[in-house]
Protein backbone atom coordinates (compact mmCIF):
# COMPACT_ATOMS: atom_id res chain seq x y z
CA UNK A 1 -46.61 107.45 -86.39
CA UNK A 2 -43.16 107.77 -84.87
CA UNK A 3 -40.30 109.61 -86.60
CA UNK A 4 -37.36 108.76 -87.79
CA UNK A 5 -35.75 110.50 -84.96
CA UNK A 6 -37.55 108.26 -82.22
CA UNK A 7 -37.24 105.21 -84.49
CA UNK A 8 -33.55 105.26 -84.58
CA UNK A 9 -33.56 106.33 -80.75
CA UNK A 10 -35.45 103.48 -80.05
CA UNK A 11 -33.10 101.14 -82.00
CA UNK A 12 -30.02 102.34 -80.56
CA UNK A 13 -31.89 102.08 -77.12
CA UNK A 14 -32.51 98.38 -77.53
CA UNK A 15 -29.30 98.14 -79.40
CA UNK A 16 -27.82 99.30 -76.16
CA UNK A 17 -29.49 97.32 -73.63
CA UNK A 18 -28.42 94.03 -74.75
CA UNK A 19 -24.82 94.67 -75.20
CA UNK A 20 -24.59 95.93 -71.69
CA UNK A 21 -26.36 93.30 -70.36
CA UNK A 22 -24.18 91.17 -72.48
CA UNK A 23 -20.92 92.47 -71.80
CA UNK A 24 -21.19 95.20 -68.83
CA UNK A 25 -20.68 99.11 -69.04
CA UNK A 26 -16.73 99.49 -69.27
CA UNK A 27 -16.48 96.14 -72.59
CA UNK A 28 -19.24 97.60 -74.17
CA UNK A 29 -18.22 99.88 -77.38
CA UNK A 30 -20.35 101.84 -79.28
CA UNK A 31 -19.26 100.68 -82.53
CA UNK A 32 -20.86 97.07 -81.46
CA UNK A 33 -24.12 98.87 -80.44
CA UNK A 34 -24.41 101.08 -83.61
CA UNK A 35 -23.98 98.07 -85.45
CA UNK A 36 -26.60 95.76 -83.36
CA UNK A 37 -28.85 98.92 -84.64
CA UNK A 38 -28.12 99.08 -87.89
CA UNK A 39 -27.13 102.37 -87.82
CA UNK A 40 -23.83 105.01 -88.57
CA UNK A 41 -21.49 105.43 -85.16
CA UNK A 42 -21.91 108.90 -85.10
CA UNK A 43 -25.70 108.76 -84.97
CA UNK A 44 -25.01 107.15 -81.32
CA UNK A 45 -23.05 110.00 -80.44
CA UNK A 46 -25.86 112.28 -82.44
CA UNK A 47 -28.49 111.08 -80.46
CA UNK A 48 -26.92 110.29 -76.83
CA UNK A 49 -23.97 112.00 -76.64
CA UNK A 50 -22.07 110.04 -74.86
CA UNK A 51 -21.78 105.65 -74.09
CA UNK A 52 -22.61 107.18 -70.09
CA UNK A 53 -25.37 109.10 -71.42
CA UNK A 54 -26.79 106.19 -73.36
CA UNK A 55 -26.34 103.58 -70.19
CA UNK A 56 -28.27 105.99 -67.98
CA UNK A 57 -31.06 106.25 -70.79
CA UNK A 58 -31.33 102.24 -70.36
CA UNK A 59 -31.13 102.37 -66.94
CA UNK A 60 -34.23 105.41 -66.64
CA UNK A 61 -35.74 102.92 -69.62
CA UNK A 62 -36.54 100.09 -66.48
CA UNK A 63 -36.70 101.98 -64.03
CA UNK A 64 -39.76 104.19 -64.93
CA UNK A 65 -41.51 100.68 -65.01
CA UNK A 66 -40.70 99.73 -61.92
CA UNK A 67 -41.71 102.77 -60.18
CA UNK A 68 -45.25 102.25 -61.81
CA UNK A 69 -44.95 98.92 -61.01
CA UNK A 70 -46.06 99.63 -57.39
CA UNK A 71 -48.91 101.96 -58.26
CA UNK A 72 -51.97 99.70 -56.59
CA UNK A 73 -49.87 99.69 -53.35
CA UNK A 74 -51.87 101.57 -50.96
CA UNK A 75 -52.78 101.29 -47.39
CA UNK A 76 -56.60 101.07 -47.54
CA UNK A 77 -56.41 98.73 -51.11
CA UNK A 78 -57.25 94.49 -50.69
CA UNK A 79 -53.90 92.89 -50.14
CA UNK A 80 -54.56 90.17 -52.71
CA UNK A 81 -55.85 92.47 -55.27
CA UNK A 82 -52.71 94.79 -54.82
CA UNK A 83 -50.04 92.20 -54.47
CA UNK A 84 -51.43 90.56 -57.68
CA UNK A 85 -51.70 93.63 -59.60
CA UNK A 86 -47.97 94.28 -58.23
CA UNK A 87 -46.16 90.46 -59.27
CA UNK A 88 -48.22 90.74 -62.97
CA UNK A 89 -46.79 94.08 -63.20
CA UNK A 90 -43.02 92.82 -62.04
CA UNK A 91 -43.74 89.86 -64.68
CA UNK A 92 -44.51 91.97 -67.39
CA UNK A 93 -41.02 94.34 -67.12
CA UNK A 94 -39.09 90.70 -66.83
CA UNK A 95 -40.90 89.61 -70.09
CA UNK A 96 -40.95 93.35 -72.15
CA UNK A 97 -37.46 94.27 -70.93
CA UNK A 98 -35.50 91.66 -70.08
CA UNK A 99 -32.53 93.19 -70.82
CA UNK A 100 -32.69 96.76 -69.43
CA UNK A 101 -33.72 94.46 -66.26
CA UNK A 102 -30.17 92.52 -66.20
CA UNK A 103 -28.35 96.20 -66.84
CA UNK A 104 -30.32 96.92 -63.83
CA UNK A 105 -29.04 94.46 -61.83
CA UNK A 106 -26.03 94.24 -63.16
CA UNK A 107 -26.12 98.12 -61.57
CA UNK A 108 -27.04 97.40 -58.39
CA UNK A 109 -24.77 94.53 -57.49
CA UNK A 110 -22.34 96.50 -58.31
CA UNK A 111 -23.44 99.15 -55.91
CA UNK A 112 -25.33 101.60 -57.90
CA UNK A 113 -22.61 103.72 -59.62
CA UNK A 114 -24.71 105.61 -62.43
CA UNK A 115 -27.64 105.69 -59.92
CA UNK A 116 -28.47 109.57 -60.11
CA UNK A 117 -29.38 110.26 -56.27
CA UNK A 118 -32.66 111.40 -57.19
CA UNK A 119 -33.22 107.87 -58.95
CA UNK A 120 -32.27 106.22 -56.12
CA UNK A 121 -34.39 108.50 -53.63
CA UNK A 122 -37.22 107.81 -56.03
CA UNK A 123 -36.55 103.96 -55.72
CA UNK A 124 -36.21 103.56 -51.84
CA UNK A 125 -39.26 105.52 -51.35
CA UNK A 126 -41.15 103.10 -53.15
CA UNK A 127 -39.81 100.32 -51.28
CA UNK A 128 -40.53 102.21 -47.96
CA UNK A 129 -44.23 103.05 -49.35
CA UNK A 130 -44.92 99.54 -50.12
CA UNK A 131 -43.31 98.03 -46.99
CA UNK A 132 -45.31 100.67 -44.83
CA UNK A 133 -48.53 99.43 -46.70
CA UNK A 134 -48.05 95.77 -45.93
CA UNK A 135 -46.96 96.57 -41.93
CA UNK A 136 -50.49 98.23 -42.12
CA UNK A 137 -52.12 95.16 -43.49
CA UNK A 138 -50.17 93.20 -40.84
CA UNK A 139 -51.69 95.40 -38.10
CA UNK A 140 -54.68 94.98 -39.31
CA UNK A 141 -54.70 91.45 -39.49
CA UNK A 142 -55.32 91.55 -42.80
CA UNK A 143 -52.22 89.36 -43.62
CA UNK A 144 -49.94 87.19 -42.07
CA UNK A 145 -47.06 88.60 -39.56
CA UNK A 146 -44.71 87.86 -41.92
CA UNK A 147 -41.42 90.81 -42.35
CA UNK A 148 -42.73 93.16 -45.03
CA UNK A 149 -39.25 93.26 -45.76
CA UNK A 150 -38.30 90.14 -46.38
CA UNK A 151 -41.63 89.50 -48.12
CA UNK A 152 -41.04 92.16 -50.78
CA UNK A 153 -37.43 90.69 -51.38
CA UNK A 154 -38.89 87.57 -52.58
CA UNK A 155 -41.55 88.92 -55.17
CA UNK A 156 -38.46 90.97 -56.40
CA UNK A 157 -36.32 87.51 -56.77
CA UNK A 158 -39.10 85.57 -57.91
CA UNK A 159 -40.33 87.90 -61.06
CA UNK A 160 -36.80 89.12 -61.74
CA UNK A 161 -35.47 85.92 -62.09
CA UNK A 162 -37.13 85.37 -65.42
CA UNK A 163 -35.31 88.45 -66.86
CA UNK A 164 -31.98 88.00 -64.97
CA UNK A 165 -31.70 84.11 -65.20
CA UNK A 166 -33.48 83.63 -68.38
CA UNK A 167 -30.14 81.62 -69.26
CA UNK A 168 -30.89 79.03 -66.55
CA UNK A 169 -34.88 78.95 -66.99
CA UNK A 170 -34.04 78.01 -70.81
CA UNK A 171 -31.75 75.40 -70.05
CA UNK A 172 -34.24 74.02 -67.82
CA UNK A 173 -37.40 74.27 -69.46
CA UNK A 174 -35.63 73.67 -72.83
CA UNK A 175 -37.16 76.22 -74.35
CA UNK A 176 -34.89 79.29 -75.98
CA UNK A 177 -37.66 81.84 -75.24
CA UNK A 178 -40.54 81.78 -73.00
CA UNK A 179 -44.13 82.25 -74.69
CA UNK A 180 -46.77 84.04 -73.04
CA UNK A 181 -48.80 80.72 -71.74
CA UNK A 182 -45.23 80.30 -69.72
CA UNK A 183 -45.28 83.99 -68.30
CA UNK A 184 -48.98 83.81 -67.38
CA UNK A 185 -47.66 80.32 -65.29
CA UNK A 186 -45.39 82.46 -63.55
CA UNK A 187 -47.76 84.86 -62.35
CA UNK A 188 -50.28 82.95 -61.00
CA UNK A 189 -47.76 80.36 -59.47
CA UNK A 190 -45.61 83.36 -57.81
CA UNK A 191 -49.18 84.77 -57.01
CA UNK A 192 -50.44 81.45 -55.61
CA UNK A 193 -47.62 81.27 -53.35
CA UNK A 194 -46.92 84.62 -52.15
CA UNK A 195 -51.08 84.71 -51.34
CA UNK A 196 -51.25 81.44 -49.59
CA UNK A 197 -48.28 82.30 -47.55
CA UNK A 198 -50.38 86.06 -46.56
CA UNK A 199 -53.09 84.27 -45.57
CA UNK A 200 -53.84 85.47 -41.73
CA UNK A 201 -52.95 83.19 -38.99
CA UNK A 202 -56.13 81.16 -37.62
């Protein structure tokens, strides 16, 4: 069972993570995340120390999943079996933190400013160690020649969308949140696609 300590960690955690996505780092005031908790000001300050301390928390709060995320990627794995392990994965984090996901980006596009440099060491080796793996299925013959590059770039734009553009996939499904049948859809079609288009040239 958790204590109240994590519990009201947790709450200013989530709290946090949509009003940054909502309104960015520098409009975001702690006041308006204490109260989206349902908690006392000070217990923000109590607990985090600081608003910079609390954004990095959300930021380490995604990307911890998305280093994990890439755990089946290994040279000698099946392509299909790892690339499907990897989307579900990168469907998941878009579905269980869709908000941490948009700080994320939000972060990035704006070049990375609270980025420790061991977070983004940690984040660019897994994007090496993944490409490497699919330039070794390439070699192998095992896939398509396709750029490893520009193939991991679209399974990150196609899984984060649902997360970062969740305003857009409402308005066009009609539908204010996305159930899991709809999630599950994703995968397989972002699967489908990205397996089909892998598929070795005869």
């Amino acid at each position: 069972m958790s204590t109240i300590r994590e519990r009201n960690k947790e709450l200013i955690l989530r709290a946090a993570s949509e009003e940054f996505a909502d309104k960015g780092f520098a409009a975001t005031k702690t006041s308006d995340i204490a109260a989206k908790a349902g908690l006392p000001k000070p217990n923000v300050y109590y607990y985090f120390k600081s608003k910079e301390n609390l954004y990095r928390e959300v930021l380490e709060s995604i990307i911890e999943p998305i280093l994990q995320a890439s755990t089946p990627f290994n040279a000698d794995g099946v392509p299909s079996e790892v690339l499907s392990g990897y989307i579900r994965s990168k469907i998941r984090i878009s579905r269980d933190l869709p908000f941490a996901s948009k700080v994320f980006a939000s972060e990035i596009m704006h070049g990375a400013p609270h980025l420790s440099a061991d977070q983004v060491e940690q984040l660019n080796a897994q994007a090496k160690h993944n490409i490497e793996c699919i330039q070794t299925w390439i070699d192998r013959g095992l896939i398509a020649p396709l750029d490893p590059n520009h193939l991991m770039f679209s399974i990150w734009a196609a899984t984060q969308t649902y997360a970062d553009f969740d305003w857009q996939i409402s308005v066009v499904t009609g539908k204010t949140k996305l159930d899991e049948d709809d999630y599950e859809a994703a995968a397989q079609t972002i699967i489908r696609l990205v397996l089909k288009g892998c598929e070795p040239d005869r």
